[in-house]
Protein backbone atom coordinates (compact mmCIF):
# COMPACT_ATOMS: atom_id res chain seq x y z
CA UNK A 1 88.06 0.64 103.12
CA UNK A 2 87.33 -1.47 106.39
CA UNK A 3 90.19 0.09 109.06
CA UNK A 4 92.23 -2.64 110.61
CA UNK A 5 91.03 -1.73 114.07
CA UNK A 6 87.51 -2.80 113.40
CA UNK A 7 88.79 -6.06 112.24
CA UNK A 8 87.03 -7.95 114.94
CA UNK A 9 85.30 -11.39 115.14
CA UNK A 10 82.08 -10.24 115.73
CA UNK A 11 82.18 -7.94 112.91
CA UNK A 12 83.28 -10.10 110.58
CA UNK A 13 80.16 -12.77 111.64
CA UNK A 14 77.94 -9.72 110.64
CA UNK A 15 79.73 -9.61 107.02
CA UNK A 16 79.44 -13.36 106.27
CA UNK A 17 75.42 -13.39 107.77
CA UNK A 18 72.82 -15.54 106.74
CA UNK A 19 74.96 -17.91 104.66
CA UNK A 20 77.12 -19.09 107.82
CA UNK A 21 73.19 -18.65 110.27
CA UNK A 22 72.09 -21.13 107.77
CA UNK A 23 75.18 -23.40 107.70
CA UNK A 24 74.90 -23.92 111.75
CA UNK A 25 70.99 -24.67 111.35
CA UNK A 26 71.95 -27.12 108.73
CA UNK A 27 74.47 -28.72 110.69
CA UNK A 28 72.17 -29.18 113.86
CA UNK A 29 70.00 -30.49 111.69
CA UNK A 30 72.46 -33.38 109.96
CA UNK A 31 73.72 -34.04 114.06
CA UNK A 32 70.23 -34.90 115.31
CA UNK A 33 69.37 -36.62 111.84
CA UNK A 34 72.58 -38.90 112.62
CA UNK A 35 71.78 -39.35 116.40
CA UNK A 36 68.16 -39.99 116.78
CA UNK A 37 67.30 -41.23 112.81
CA UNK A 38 70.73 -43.20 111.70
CA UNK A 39 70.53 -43.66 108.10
CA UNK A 40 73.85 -44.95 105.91
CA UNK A 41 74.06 -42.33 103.29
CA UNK A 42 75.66 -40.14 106.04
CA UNK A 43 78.17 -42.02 106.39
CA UNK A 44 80.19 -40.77 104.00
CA UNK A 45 84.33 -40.96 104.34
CA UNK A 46 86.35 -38.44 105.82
CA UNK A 47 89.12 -38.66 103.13
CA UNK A 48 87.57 -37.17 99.72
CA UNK A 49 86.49 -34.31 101.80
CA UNK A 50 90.10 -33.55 103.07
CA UNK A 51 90.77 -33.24 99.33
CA UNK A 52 87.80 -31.38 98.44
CA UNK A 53 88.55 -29.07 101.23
CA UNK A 54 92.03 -28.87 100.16
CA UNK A 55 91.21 -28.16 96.39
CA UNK A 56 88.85 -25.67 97.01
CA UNK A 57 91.41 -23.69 99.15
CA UNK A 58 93.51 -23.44 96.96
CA UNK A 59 90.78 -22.61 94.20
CA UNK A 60 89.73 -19.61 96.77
CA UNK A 61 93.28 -18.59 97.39
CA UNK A 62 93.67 -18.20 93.68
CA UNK A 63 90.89 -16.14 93.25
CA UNK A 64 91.10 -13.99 96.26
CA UNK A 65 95.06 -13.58 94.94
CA UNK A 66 93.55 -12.12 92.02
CA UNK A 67 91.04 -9.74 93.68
CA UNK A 68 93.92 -8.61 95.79
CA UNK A 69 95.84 -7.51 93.04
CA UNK A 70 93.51 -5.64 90.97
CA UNK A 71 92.00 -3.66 94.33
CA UNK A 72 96.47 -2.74 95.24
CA UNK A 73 96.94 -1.98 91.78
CA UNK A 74 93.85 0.54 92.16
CA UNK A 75 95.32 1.63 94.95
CA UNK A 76 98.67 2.18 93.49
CA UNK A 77 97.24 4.03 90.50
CA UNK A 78 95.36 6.53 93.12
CA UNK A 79 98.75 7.09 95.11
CA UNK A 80 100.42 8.14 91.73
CA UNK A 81 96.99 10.78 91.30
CA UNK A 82 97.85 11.67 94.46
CA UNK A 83 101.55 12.73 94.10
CA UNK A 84 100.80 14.12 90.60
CA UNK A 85 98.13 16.87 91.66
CA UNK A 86 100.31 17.69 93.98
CA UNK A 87 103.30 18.27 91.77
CA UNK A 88 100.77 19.86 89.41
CA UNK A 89 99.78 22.46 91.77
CA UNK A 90 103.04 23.17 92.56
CA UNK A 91 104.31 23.73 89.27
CA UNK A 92 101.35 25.69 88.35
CA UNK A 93 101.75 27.92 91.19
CA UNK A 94 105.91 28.34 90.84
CA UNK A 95 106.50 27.92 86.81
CA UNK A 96 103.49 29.93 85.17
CA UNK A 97 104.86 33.55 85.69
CA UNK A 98 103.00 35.64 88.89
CA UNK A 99 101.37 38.88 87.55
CA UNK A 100 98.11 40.05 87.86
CA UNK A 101 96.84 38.82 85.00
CA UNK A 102 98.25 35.13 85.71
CA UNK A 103 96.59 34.80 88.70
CA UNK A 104 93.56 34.09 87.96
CA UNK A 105 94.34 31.61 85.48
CA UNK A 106 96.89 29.44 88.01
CA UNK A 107 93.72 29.95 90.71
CA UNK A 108 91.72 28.10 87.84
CA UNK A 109 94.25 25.87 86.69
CA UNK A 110 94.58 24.39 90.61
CA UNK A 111 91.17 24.07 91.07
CA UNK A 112 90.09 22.21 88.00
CA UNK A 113 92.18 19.99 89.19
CA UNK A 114 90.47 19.32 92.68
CA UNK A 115 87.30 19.17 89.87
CA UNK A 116 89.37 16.52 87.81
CA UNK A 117 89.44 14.12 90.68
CA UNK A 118 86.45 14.40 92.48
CA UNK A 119 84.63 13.79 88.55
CA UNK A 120 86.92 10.60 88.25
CA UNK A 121 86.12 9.59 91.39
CA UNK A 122 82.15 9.74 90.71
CA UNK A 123 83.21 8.63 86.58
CA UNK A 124 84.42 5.53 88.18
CA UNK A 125 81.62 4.70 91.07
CA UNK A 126 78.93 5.61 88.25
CA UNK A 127 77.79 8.23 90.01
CA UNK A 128 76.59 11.88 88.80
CA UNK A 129 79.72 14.38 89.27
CA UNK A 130 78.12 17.72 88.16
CA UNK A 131 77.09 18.26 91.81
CA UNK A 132 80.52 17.42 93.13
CA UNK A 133 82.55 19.78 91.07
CA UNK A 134 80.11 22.37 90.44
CA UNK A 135 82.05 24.91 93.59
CA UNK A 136 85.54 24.22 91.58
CA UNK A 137 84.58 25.19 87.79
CA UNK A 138 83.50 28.78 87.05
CA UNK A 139 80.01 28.70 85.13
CA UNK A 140 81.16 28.57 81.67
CA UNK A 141 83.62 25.90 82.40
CA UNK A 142 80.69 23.63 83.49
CA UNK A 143 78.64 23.91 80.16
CA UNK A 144 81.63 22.86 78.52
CA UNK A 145 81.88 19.52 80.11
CA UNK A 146 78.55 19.00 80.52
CA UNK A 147 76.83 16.29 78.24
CA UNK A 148 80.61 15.16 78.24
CA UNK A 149 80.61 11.26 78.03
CA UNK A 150 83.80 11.25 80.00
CA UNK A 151 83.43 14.32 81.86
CA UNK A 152 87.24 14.23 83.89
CA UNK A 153 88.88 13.42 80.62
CA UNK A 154 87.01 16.49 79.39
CA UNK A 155 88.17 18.41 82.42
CA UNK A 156 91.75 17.82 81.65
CA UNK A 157 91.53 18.96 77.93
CA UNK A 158 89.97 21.99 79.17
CA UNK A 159 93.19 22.39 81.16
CA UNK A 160 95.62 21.54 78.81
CA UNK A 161 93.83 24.30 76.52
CA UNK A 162 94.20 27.10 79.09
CA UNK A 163 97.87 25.85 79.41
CA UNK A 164 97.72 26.23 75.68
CA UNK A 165 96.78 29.85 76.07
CA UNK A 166 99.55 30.80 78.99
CA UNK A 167 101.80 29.81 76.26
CA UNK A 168 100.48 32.18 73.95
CA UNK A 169 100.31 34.96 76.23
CA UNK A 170 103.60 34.43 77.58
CA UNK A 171 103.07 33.22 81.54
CA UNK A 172 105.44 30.14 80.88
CA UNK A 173 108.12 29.29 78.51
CA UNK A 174 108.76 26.24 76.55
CA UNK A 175 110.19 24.26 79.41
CA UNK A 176 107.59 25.02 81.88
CA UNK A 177 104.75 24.36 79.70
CA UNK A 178 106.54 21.13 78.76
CA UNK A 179 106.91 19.91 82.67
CA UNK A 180 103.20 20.51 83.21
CA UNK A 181 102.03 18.98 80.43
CA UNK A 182 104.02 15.51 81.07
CA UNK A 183 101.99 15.60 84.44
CA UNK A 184 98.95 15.66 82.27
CA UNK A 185 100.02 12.99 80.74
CA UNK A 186 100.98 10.64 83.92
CA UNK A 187 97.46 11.53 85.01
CA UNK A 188 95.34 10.25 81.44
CA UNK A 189 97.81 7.68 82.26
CA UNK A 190 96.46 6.71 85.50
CA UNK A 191 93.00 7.57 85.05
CA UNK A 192 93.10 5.07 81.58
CA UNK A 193 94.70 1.98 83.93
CA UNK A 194 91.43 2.97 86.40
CA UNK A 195 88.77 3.02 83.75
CA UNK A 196 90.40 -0.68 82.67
CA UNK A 197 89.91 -2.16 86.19
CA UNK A 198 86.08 -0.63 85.89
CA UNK A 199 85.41 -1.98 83.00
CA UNK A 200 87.69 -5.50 82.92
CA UNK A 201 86.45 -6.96 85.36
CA UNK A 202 87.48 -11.06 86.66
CA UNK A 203 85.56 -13.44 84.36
CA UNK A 204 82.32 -14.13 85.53
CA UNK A 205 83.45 -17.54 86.29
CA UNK A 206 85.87 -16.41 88.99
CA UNK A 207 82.87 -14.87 91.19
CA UNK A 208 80.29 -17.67 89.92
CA UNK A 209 81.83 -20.90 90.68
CA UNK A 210 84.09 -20.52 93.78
CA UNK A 211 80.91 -19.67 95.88
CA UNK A 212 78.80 -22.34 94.42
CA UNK A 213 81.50 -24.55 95.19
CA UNK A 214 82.00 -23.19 99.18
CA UNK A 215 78.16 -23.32 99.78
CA UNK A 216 78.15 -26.94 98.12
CA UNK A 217 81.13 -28.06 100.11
CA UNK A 218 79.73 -26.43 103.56
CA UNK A 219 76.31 -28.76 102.74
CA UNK A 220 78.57 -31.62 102.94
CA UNK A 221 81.05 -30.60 105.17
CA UNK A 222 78.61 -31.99 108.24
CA UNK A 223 77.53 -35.18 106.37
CA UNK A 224 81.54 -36.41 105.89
CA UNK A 225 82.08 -35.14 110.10
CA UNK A 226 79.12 -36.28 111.67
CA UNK A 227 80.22 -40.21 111.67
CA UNK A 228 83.84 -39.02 113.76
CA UNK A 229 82.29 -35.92 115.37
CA UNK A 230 79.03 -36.82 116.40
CA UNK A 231 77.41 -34.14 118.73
CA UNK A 232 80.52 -32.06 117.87
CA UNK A 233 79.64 -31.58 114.44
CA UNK A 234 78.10 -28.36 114.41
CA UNK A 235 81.31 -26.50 116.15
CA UNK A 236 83.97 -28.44 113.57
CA UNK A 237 82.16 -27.70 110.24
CA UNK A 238 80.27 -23.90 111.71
CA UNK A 239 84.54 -22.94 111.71
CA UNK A 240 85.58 -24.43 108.83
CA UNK A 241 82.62 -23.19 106.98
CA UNK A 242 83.09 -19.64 108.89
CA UNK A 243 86.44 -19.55 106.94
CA UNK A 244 85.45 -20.97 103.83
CA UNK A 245 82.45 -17.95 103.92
CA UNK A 246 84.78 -14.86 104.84
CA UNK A 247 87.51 -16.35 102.22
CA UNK A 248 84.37 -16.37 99.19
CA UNK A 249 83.34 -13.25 100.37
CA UNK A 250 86.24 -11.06 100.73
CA UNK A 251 87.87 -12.42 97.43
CA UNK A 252 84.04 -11.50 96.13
CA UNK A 253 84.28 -7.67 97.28
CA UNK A 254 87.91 -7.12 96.73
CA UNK A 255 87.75 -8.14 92.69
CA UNK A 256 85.98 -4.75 92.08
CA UNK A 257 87.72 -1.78 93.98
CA UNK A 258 85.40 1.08 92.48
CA UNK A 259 81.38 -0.10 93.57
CA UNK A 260 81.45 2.62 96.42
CA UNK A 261 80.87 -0.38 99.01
CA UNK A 262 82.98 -0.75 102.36
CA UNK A 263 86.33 -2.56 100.90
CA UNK A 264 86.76 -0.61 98.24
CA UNK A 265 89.90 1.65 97.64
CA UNK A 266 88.60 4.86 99.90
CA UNK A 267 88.11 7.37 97.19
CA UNK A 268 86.29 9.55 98.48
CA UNK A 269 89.02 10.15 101.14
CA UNK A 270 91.91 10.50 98.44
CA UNK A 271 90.21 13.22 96.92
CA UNK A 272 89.93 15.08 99.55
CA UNK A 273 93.76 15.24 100.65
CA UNK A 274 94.35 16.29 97.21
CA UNK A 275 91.36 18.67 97.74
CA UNK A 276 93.09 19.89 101.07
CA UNK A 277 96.42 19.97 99.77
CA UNK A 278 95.43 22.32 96.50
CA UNK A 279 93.90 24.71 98.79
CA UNK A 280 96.97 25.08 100.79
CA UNK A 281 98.64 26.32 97.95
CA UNK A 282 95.70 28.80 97.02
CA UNK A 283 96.34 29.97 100.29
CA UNK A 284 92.76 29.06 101.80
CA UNK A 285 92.65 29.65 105.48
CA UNK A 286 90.34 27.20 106.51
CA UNK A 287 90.50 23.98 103.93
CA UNK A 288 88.61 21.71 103.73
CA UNK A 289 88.54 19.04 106.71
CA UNK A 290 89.56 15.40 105.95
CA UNK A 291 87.14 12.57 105.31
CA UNK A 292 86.51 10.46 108.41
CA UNK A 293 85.26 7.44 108.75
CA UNK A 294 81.59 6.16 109.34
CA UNK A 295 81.18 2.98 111.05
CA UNK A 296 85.09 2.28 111.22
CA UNK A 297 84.69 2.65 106.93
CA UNK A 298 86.75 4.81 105.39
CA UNK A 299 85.03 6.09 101.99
């Protein structure tokens, strides 16, 4: 996730690149074509590209609407993770009955959990997890999920088992066993409205056309100016087009909040607060220290 104090214009002409290098080239080029080699097919009317202009914004702002919403709802989903590990830990810690015996068990049951997110966090970015949660599962827990073709749903049956077996050995009563369990449930929940936005994604249309249609429109953007512009053509259509660019490109990177790339919901980041708050509760002096950001990016 880009922080809003690097939100500058000279970062943002970095983002957009060789598409809006090549537009002011191309615009030059059309101004001096006009001026010193007049020829009639550039003189084309400014009206039907007011309306092109005008339908493609509002073609862009559709699309970009639609990004938007799938990257907040990714968001959202990750806020209710967040709250529910917490209330998991807590509920571990407070309604699974302290004895000596218990204790390892609620030690496990918290830190599977910091093991559940960091796996859906690689599950969803396609990455490998087995490195990532290898320090929060004890040996044997690994080779169970291991091979697992959705290794954090495999982590959380694992847990609902050994909830399974503080039942049986007494640790928590009906009630208790009950409460945790419906957190289990908010966070398969969660983690199955994630693994839709993965694997949904906009039609291919919604990516393919609205940039076909912003580079074609910046091509002719200069030809329709030139004639009322002249040697101000390049500055006119270089800040329309500059617009046009960021508005294809943003609604572009925002449509798919889970491809580890700089405006994506910062995962990486949410995991660890959960991380840090978990190990709070196991009463770890020195937790682990939050993620910061590289390059004003927040992972």
């Amino acid at each position: 996730m880009v922080l809003p104090q690097s939100a500058r214009l000279h970062r943002m002409l970095r983002y957009i690149g060789w598409p809006l290098a090549l537009l002011f080239v191309w615009d030059i080029v059309v101004t001096l074509t006009y001026v010193y080699v007049p020829h009639p097919w550039l003189n084309l009317p400014v009206l039907p590209m007011s309306l092109l202009g005008s339908a493609l914004a509002l073609f862009l702002s559709f699309r970009n609407n639609s990004a938007y919403a799938r990257w907040w709802e990714a968001r959202t989903l990750w806020g209710a993770m967040v709250n529910a590990s917490r209330s998991y830990g807590r509920e571990v810690f407070f309604l699974i009955e302290e004895n000596p015996d218990s204790k390892k068990l609620r030690q496990e049951l918290v830190r599977r959990q910091i093991a559940y997110v960091n796996a859906l966090r690689c599950h969803l970015r396609r990455q490998p997890c087995m490195p990532e949660i290898a320090d929060f599962l004890p040996e044997d827990r690994m080779r169970d999920v291991e091979g697992a073709a959705n290794v954090p749903n495999a982590i959380l049956n694992g847990t609902g088992g050994l909830l399974r077996d503080a039942r049986r050995a007494g640790w928590v009563d009906a009630y208790g066993h009950v409460q945790i369990e419906s957190l289990l449930v908010d966070m398969s929940n969660a983690q199955g409205g994630m693994e839709r936005i993965k694997n949904t994604p906009l039609p291919r249309e919604y990516g393919y056309f609205p940039t076909l249609f912003v580079h074609g429109f910046c091509i002719l953007l200069p030809v329709g100016l030139v004639d009322s512009l002249t040697i101000f053509t390049p500055l006119a259509s270089t800040a329309v087009g500059f617009m046009l660019l960021a508005m294809d490109r943003i609604g572009a990177d925002l449509q798919d909040p889970f491809e580890n790339r700089a405006h994506d919901v910062p995962l990486t980041s949410i995991c660890r607060t959960i991380q840090i708050d978990l190990e709070h509760l196991l009463g770890h002096v020195a937790p682990a220290k939050p993620v910061q950001p590289v390059k004003n990016v927040l992972w």
